[in-house]
PDB file of N, CA and C in Angstrom:
ATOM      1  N   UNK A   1     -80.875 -65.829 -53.508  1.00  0.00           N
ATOM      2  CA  UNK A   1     -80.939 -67.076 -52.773  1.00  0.00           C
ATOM      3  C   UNK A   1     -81.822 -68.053 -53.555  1.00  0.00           C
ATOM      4  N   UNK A   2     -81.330 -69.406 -53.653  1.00  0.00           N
ATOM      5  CA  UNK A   2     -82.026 -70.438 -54.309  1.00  0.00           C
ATOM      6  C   UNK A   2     -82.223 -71.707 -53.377  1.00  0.00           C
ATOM      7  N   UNK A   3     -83.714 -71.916 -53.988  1.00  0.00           N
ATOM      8  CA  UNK A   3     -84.287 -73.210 -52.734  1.00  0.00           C
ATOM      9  C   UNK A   3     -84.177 -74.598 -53.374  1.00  0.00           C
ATOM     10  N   UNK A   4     -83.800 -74.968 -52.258  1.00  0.00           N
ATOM     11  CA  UNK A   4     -83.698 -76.574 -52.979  1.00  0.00           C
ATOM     12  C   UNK A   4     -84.057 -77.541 -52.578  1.00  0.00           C
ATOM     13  N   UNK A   5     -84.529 -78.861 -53.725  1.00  0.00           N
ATOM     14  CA  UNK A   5     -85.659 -79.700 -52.550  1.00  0.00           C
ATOM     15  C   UNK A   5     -85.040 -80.776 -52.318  1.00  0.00           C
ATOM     16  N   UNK A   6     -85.859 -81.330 -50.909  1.00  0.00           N
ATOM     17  CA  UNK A   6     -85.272 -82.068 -49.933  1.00  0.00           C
ATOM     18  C   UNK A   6     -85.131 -83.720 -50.749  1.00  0.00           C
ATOM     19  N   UNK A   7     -85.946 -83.498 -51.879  1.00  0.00           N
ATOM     20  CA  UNK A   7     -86.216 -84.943 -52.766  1.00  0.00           C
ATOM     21  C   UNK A   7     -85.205 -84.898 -53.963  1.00  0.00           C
ATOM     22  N   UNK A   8     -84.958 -84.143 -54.274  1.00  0.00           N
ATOM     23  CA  UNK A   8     -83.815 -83.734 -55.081  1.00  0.00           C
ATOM     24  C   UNK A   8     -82.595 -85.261 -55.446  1.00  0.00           C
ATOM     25  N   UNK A   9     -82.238 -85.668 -56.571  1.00  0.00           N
ATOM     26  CA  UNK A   9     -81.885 -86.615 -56.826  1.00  0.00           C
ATOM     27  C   UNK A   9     -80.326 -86.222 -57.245  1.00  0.00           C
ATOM     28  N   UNK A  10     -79.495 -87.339 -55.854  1.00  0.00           N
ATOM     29  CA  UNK A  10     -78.211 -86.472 -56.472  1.00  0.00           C
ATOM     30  C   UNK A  10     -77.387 -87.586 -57.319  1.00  0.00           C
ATOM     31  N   UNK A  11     -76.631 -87.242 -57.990  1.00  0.00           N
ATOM     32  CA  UNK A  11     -75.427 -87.631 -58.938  1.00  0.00           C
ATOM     33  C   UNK A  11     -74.576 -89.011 -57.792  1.00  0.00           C
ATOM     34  N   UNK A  12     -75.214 -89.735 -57.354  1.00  0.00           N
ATOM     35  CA  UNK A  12     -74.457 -90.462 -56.487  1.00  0.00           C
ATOM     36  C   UNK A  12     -74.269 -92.296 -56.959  1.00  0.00           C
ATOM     37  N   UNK A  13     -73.158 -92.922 -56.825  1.00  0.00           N
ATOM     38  CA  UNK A  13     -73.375 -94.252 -56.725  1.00  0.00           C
ATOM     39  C   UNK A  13     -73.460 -94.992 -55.430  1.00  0.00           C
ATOM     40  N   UNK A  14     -74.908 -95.009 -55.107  1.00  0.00           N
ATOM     41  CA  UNK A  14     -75.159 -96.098 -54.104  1.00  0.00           C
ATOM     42  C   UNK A  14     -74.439 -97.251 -53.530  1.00  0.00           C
ATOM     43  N   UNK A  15     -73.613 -98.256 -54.397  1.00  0.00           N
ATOM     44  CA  UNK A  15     -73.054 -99.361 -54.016  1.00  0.00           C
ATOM     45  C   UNK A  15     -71.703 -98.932 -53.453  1.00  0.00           C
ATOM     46  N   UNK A  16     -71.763 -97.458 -53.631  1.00  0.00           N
ATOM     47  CA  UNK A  16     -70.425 -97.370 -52.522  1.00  0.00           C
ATOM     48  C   UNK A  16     -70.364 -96.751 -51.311  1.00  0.00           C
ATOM     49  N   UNK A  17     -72.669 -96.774 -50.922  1.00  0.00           N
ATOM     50  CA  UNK A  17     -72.436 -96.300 -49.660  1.00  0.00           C
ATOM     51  C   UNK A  17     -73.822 -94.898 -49.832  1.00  0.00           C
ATOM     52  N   UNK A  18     -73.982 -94.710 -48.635  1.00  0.00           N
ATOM     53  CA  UNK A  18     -74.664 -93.974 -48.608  1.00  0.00           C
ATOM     54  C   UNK A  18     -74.579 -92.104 -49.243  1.00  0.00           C
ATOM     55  N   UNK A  19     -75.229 -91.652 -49.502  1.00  0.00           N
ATOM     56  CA  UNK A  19     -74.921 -90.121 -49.710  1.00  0.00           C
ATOM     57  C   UNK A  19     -75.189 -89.348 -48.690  1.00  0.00           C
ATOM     58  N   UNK A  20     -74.567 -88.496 -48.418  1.00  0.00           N
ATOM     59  CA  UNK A  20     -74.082 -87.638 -47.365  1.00  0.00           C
ATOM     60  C   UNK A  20     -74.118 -86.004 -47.716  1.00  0.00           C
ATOM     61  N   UNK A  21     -74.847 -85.265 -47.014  1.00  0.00           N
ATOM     62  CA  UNK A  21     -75.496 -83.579 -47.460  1.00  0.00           C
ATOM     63  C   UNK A  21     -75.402 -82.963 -46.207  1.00  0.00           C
ATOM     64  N   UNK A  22     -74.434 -82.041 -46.368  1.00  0.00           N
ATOM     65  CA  UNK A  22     -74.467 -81.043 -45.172  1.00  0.00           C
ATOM     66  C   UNK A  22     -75.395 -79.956 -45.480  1.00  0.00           C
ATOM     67  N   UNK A  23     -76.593 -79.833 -44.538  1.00  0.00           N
ATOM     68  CA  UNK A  23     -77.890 -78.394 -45.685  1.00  0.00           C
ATOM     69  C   UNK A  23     -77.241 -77.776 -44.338  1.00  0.00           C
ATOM     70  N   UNK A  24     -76.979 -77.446 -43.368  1.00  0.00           N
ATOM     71  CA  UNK A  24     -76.239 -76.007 -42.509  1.00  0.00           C
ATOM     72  C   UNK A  24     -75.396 -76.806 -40.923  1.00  0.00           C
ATOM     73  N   UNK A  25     -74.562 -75.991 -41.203  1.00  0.00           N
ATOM     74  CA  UNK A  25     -73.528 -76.298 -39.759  1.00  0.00           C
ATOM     75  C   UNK A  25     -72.817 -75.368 -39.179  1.00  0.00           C
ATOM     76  N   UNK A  26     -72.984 -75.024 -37.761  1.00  0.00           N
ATOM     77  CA  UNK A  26     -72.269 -74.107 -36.733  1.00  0.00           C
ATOM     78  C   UNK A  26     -71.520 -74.843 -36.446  1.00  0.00           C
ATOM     79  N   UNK A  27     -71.195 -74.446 -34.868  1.00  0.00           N
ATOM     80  CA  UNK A  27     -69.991 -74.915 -34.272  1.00  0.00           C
ATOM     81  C   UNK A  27     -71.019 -75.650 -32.873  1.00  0.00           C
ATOM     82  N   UNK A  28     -72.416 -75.667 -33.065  1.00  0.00           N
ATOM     83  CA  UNK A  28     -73.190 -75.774 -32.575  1.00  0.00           C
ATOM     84  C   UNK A  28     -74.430 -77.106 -33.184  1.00  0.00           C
ATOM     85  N   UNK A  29     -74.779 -76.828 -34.486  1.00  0.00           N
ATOM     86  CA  UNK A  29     -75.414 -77.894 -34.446  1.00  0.00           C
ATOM     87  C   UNK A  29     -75.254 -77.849 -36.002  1.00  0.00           C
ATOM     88  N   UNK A  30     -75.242 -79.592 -36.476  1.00  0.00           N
ATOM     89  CA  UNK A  30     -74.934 -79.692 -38.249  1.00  0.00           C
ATOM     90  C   UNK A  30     -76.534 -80.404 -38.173  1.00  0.00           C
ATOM     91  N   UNK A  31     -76.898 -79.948 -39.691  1.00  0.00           N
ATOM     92  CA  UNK A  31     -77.795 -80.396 -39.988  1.00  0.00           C
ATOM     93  C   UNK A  31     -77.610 -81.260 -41.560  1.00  0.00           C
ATOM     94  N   UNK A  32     -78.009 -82.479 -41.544  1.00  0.00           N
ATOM     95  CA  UNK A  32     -77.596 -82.903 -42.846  1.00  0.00           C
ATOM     96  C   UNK A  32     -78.614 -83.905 -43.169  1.00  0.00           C
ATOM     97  N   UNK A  33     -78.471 -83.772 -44.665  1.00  0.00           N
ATOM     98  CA  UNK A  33     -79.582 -84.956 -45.782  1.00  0.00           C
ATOM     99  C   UNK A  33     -78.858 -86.291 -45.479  1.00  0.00           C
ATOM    100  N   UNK A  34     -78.888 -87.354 -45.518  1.00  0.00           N
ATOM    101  CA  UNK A  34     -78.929 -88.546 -45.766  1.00  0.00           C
ATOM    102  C   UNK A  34     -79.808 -89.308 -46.601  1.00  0.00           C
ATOM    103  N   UNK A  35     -79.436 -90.357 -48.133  1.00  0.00           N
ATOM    104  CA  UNK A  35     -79.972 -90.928 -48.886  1.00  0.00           C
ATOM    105  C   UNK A  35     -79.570 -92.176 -48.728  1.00  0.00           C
ATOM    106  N   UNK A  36     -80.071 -93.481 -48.288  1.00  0.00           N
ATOM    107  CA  UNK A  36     -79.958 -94.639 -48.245  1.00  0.00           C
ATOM    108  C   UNK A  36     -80.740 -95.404 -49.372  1.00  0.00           C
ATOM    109  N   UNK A  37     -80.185 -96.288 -50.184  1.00  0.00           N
ATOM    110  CA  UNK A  37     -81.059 -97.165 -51.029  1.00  0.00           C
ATOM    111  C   UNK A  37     -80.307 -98.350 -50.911  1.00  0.00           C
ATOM    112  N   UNK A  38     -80.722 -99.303 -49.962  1.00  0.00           N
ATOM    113  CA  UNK A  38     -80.649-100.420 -50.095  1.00  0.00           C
ATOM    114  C   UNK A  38     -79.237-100.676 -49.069  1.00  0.00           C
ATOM    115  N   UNK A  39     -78.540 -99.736 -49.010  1.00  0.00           N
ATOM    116  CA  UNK A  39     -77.625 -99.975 -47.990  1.00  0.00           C
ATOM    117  C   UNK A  39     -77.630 -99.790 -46.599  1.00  0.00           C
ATOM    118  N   UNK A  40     -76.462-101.084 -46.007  1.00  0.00           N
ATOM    119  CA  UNK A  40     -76.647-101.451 -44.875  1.00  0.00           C
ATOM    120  C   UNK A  40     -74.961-101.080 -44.110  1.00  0.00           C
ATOM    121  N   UNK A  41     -75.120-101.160 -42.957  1.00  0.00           N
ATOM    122  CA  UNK A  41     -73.602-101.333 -42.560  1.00  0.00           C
ATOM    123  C   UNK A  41     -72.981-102.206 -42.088  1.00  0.00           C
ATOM    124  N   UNK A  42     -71.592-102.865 -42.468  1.00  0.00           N
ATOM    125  CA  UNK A  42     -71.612-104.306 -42.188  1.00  0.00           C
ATOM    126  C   UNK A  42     -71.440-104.074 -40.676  1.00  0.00           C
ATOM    127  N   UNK A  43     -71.285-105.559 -39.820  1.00  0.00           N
ATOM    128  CA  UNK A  43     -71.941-105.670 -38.643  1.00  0.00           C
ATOM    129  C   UNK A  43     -70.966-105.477 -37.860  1.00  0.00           C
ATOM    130  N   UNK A  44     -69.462-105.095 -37.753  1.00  0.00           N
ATOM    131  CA  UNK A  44     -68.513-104.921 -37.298  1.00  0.00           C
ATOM    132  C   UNK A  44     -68.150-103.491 -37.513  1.00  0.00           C
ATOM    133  N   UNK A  45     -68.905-102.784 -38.093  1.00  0.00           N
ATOM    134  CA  UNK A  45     -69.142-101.106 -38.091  1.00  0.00           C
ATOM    135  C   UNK A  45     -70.289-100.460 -36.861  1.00  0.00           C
ATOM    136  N   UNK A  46     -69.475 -99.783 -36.097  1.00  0.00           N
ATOM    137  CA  UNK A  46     -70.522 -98.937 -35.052  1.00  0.00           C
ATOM    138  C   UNK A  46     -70.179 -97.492 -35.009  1.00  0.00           C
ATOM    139  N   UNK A  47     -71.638 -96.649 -35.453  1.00  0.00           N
ATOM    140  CA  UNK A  47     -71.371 -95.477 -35.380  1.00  0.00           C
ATOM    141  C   UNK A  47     -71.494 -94.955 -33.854  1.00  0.00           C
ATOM    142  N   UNK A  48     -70.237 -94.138 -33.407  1.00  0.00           N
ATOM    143  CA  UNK A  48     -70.116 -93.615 -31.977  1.00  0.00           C
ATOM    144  C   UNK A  48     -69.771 -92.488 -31.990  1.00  0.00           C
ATOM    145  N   UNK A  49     -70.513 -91.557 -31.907  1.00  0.00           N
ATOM    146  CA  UNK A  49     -70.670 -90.211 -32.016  1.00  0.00           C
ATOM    147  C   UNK A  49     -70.481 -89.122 -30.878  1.00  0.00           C
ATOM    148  N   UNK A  50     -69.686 -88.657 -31.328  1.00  0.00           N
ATOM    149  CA  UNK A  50     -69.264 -87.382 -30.079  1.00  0.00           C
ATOM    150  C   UNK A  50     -70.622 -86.349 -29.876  1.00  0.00           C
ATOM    151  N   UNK A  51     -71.368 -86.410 -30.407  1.00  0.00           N
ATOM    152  CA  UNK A  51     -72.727 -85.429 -30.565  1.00  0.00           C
ATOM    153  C   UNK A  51     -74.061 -85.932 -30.513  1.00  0.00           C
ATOM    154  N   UNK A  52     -75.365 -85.821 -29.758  1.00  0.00           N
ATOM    155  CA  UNK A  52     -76.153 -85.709 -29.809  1.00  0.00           C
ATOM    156  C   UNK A  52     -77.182 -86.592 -31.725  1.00  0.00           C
ATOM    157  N   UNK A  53     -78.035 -87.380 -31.875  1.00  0.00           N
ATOM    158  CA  UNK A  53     -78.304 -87.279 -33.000  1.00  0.00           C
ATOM    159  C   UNK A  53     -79.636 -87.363 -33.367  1.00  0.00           C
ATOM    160  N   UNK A  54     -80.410 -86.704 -33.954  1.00  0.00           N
ATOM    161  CA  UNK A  54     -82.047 -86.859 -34.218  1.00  0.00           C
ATOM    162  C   UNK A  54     -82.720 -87.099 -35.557  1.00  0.00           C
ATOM    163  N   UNK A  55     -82.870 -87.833 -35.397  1.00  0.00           N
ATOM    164  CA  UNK A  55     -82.950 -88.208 -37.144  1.00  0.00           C
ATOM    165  C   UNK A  55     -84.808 -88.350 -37.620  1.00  0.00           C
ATOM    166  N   UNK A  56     -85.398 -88.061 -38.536  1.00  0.00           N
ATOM    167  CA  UNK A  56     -86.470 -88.215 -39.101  1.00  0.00           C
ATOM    168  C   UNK A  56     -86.072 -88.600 -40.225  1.00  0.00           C
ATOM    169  N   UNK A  57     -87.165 -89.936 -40.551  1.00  0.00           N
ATOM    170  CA  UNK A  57     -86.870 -90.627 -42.148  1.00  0.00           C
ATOM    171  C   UNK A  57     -88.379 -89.738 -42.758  1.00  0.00           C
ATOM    172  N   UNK A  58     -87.949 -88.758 -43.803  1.00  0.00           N
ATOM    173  CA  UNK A  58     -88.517 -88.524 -44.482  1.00  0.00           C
ATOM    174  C   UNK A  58     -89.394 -89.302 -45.479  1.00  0.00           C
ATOM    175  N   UNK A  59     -88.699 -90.395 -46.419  1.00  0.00           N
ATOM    176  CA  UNK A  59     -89.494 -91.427 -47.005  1.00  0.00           C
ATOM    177  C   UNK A  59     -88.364 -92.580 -46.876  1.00  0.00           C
ATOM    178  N   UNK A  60     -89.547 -93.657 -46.611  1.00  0.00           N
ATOM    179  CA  UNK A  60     -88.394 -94.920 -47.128  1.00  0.00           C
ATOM    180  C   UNK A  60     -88.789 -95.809 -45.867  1.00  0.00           C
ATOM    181  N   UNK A  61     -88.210 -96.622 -45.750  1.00  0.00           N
ATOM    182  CA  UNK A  61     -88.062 -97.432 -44.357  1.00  0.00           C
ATOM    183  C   UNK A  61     -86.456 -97.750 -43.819  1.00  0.00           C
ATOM    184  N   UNK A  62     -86.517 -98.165 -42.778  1.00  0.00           N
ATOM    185  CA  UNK A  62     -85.125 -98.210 -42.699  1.00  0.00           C
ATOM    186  C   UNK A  62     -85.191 -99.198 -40.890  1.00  0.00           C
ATOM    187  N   UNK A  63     -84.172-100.275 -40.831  1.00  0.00           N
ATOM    188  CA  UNK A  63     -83.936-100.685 -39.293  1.00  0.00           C
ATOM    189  C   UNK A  63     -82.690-100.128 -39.133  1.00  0.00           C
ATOM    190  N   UNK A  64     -82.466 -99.957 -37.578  1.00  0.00           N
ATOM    191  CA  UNK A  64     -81.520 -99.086 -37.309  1.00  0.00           C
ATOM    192  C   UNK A  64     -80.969-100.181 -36.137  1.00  0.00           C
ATOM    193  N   UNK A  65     -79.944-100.637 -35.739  1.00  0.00           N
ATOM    194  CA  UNK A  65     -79.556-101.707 -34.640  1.00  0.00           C
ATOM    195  C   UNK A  65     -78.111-101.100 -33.446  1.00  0.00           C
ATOM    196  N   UNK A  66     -78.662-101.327 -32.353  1.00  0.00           N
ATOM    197  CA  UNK A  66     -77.714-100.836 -31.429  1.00  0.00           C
ATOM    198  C   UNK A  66     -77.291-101.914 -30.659  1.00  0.00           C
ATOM    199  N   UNK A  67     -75.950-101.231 -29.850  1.00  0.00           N
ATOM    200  CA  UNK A  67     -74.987-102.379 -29.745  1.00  0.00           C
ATOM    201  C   UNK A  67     -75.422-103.473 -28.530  1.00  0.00           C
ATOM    202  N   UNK A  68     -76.781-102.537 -27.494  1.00  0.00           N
ATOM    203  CA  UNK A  68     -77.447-104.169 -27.078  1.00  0.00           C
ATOM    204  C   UNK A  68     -78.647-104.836 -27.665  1.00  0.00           C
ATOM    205  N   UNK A  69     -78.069-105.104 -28.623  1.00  0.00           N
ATOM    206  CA  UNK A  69     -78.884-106.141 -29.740  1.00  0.00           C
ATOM    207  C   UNK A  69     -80.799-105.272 -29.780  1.00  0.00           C
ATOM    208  N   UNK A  70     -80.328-104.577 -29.549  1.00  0.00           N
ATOM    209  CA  UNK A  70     -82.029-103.755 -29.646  1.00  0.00           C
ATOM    210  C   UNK A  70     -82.203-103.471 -30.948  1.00  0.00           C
ATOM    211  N   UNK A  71     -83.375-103.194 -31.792  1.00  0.00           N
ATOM    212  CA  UNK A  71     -83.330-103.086 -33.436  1.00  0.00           C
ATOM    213  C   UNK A  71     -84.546-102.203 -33.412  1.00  0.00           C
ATOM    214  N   UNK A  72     -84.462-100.937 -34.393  1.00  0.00           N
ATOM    215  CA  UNK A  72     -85.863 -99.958 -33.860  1.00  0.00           C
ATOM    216  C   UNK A  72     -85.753 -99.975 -35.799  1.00  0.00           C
ATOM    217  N   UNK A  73     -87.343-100.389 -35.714  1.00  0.00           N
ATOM    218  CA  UNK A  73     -87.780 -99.860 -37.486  1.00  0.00           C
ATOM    219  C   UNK A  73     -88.525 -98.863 -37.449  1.00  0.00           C
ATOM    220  N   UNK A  74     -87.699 -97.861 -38.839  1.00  0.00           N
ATOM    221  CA  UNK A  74     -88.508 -96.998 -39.107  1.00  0.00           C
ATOM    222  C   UNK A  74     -89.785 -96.583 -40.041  1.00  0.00           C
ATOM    223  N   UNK A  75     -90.424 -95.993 -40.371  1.00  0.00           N
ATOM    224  CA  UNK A  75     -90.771 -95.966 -41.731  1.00  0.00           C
ATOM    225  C   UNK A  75     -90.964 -94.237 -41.998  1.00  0.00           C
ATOM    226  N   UNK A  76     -91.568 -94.277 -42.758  1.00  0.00           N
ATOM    227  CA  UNK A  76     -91.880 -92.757 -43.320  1.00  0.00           C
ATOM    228  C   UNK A  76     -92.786 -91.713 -42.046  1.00  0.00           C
ATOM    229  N   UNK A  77     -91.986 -90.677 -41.896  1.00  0.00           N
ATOM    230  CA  UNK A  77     -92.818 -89.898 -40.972  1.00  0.00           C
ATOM    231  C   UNK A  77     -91.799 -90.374 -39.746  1.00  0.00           C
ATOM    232  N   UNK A  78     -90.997 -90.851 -39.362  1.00  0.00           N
ATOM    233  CA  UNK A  78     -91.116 -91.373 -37.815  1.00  0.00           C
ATOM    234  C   UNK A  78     -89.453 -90.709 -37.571  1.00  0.00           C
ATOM    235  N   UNK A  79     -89.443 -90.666 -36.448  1.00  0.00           N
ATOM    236  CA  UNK A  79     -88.531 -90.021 -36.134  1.00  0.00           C
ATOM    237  C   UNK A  79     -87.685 -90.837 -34.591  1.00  0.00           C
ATOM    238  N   UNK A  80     -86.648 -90.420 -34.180  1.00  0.00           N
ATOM    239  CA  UNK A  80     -85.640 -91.078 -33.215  1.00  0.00           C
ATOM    240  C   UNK A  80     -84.719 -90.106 -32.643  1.00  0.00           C
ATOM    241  N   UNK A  81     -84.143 -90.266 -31.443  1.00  0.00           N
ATOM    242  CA  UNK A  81     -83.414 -89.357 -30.673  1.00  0.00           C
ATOM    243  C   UNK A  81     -81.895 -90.389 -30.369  1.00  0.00           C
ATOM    244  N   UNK A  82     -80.819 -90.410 -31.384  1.00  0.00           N
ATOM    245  CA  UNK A  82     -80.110 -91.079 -30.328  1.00  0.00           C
ATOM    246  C   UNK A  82     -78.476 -90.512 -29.752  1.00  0.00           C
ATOM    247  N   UNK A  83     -79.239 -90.703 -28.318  1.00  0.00           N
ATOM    248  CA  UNK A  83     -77.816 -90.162 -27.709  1.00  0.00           C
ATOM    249  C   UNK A  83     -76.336 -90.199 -28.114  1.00  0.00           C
ATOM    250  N   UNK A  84     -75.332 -89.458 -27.532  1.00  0.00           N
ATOM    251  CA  UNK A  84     -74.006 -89.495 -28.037  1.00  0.00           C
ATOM    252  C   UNK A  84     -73.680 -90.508 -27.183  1.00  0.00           C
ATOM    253  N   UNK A  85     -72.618 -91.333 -27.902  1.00  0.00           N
ATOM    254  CA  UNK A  85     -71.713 -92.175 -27.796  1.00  0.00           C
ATOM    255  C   UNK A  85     -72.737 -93.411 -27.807  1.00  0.00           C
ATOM    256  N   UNK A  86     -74.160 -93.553 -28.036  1.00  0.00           N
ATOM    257  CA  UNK A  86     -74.839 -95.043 -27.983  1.00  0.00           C
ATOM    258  C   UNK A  86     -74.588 -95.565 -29.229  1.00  0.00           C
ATOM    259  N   UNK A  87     -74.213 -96.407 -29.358  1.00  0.00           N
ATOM    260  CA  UNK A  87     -73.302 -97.163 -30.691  1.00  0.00           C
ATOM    261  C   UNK A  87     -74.657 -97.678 -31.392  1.00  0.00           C
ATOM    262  N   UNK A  88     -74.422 -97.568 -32.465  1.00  0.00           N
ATOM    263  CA  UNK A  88     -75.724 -97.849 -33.666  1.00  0.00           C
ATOM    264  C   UNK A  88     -74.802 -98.121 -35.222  1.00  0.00           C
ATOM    265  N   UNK A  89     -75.972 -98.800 -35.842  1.00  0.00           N
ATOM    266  CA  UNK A  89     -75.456 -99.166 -37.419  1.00  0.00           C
ATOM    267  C   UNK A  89     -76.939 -99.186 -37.845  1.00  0.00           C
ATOM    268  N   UNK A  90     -76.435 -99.176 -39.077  1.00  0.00           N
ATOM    269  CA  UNK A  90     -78.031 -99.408 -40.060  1.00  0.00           C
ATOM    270  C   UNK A  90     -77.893-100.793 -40.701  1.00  0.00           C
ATOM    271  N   UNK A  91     -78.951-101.636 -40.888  1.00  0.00           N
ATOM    272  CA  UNK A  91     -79.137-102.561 -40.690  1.00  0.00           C
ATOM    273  C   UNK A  91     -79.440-103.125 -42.273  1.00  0.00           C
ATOM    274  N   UNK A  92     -80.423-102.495 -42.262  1.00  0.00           N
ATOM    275  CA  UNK A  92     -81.544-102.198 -43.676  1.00  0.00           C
ATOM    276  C   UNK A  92     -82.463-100.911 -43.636  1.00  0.00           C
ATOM    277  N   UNK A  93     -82.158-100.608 -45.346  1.00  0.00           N
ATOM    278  CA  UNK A  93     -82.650 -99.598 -46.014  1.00  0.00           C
ATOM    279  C   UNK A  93     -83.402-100.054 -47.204  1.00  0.00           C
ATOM    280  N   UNK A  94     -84.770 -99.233 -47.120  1.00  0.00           N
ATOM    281  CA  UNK A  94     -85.432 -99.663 -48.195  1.00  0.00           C
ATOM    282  C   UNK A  94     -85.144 -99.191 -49.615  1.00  0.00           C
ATOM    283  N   UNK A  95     -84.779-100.030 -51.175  1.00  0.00           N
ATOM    284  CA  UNK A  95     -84.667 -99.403 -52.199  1.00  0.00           C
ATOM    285  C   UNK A  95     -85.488 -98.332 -53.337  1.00  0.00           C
ATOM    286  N   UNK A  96     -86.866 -98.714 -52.761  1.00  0.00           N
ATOM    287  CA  UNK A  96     -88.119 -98.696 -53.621  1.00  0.00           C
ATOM    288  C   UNK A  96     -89.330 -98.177 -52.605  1.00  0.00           C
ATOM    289  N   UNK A  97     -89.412 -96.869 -52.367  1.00  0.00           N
ATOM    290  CA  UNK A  97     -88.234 -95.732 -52.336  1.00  0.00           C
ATOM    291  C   UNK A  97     -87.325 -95.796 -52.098  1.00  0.00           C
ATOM    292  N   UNK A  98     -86.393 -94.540 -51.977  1.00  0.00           N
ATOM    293  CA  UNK A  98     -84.940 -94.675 -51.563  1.00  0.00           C
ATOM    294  C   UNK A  98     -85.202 -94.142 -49.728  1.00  0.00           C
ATOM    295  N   UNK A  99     -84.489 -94.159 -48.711  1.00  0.00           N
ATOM    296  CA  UNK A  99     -84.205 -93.542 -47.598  1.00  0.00           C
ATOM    297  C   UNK A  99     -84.017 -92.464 -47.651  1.00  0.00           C
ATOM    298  N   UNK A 100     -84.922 -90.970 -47.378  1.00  0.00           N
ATOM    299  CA  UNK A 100     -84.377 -89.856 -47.399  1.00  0.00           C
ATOM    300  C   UNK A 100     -84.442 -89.365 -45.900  1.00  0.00           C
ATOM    301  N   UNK A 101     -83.368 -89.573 -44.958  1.00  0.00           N
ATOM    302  CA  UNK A 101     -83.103 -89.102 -44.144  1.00  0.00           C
ATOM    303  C   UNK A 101     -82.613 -87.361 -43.690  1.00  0.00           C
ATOM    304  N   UNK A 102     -83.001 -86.706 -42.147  1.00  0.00           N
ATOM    305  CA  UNK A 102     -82.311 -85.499 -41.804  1.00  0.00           C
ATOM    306  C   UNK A 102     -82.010 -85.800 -40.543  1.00  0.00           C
ATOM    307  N   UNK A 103     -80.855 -85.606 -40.201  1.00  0.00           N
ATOM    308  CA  UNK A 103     -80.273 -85.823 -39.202  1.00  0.00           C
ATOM    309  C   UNK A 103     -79.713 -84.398 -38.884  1.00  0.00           C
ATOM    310  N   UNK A 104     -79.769 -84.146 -37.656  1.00  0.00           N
ATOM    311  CA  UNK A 104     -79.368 -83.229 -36.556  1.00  0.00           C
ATOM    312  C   UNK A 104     -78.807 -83.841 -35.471  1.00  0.00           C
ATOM    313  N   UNK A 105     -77.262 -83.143 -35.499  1.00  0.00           N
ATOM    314  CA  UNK A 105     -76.307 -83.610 -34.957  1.00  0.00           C
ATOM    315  C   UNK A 105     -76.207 -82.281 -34.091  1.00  0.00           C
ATOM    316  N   UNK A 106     -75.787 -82.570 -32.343  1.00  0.00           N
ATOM    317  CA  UNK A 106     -76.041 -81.332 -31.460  1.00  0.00           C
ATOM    318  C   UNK A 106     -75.611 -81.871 -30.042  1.00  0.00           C
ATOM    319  N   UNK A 107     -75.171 -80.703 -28.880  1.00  0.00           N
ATOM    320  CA  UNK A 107     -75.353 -81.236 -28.317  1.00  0.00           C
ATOM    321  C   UNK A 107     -76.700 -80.754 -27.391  1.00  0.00           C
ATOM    322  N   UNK A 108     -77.648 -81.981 -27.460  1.00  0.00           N
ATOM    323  CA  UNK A 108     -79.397 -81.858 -26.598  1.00  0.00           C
ATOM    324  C   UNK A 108     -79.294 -81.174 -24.927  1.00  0.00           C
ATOM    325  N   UNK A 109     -78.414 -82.226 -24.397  1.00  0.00           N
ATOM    326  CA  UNK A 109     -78.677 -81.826 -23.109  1.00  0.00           C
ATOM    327  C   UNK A 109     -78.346 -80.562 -22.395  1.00  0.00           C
TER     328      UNK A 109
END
């Protein structure tokens, strides 16, 4: 078995979007990396999720905007719970660092 780190720099081009890491998934709960640098989602994109989602920004900053105009910033260390089906987009991501997000996708209740 080989360990691998959560800072780990992958082979990705940014301008076409975020990078996307599945680190483990049941039929029960996915757990995945997210790397944001600088990307946003345009404003006619809403993520609506059949699952549960909990996200901690590892480093970086990041605003996160839901569909009643509410806007929650993050920064390093901080963490968020958001329910299934509450419609959200990302807004802004910081470049310098990059966004290293983990998200846990589940269902909570």
């Amino acid at each position: 078995m080989k360990s691998k780190s959560i800072f780990s720099n992958p082979n990705h081009d940014f301008s076409k979007g975020e990078f996307f890491e599945t680190l483990v998934e049941s039929s029960k709960v996915k757990i995945e990396r997210i790397i944001s640098k600088g990307n946003s989602d345009a404003e006619n994109i809403w993520y609506n999720q059949d699952k549960d989602e909990w996200v901690i920004l590892i480093q970086g900053s990041a605003t996160i905007a839901f569909e009643n105009n509410e806007f929650v910033d993050l920064k390093t260390g901080e963490h968020l719970f958001i329910p299934r089906h509450k419609k959200h987009r990302i807004t802004k991501t910081s470049i310098q660092p990059e966004c290293i997000w983990i998200g846990v996708h589940a269902d909570f209740e």
